[in-house]
Protein backbone atom coordinates (compact mmCIF):
# COMPACT_ATOMS: atom_id res chain seq x y z
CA UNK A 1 1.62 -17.45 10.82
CA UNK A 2 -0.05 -14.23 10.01
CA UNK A 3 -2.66 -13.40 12.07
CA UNK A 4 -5.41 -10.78 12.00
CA UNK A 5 -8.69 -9.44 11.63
CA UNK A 6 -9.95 -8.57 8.23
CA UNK A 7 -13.19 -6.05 8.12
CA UNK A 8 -14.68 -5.45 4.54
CA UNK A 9 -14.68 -1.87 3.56
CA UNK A 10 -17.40 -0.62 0.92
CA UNK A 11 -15.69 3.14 0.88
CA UNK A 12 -11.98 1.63 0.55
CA UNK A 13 -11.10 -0.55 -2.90
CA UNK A 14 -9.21 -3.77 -1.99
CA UNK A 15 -5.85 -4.37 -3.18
CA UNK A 16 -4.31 -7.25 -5.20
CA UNK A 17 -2.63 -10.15 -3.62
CA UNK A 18 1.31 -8.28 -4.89
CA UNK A 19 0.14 -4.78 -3.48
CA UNK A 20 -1.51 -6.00 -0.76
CA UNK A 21 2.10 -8.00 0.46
CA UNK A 22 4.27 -5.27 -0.13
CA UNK A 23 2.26 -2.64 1.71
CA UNK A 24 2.07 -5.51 4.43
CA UNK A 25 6.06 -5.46 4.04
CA UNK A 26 6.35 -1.42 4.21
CA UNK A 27 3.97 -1.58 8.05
CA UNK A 28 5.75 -4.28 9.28
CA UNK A 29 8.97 -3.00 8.66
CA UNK A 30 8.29 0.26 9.32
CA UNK A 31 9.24 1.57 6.14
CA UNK A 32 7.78 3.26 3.29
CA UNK A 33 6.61 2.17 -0.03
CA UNK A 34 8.64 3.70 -2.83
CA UNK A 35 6.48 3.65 -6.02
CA UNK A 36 5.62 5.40 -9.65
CA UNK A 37 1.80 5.00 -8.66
CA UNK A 38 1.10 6.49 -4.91
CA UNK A 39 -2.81 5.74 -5.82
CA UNK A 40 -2.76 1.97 -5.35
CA UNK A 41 -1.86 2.67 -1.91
CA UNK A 42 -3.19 5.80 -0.76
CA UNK A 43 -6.42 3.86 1.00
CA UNK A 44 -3.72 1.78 3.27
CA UNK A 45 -4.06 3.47 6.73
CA UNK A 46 -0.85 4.15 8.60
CA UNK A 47 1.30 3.33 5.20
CA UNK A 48 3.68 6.17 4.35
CA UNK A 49 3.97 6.54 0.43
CA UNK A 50 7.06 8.14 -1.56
CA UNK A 51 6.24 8.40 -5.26
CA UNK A 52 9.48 7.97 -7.64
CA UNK A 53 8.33 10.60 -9.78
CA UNK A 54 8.26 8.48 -13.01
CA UNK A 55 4.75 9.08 -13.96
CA UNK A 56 5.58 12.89 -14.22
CA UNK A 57 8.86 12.32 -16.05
CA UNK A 58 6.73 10.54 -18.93
């Protein structure tokens, strides 16, 4: 069971229901989120993001 208190934000954007589970994934594990688009979870306090680089290979 997951348990927790959700507070609604009106300065941070929500996330989608696959984002939203695998930056849950990245703070429970303690691990970062490896990613071609840092943006979607730049808002996610106490995530640490690692972009792949892809977008600026393109």
């Amino acid at each position: 069971m997951i348990e927790g208190q959700h507070v609604a934000s009106e300065t941070k954007p929500t996330l989608g229901l696959a984002d939203s589970v695998v930056a849950a994934t990245g703070l429970v594990v303690n691990e970062p989120v490896v990613t071609d688009d840092t943006s979607d979870f730049e808002t996610v306090d106490g995530l640490d993001v690692v972009s792949t680089g892809a977008a600026s290979r393109n």
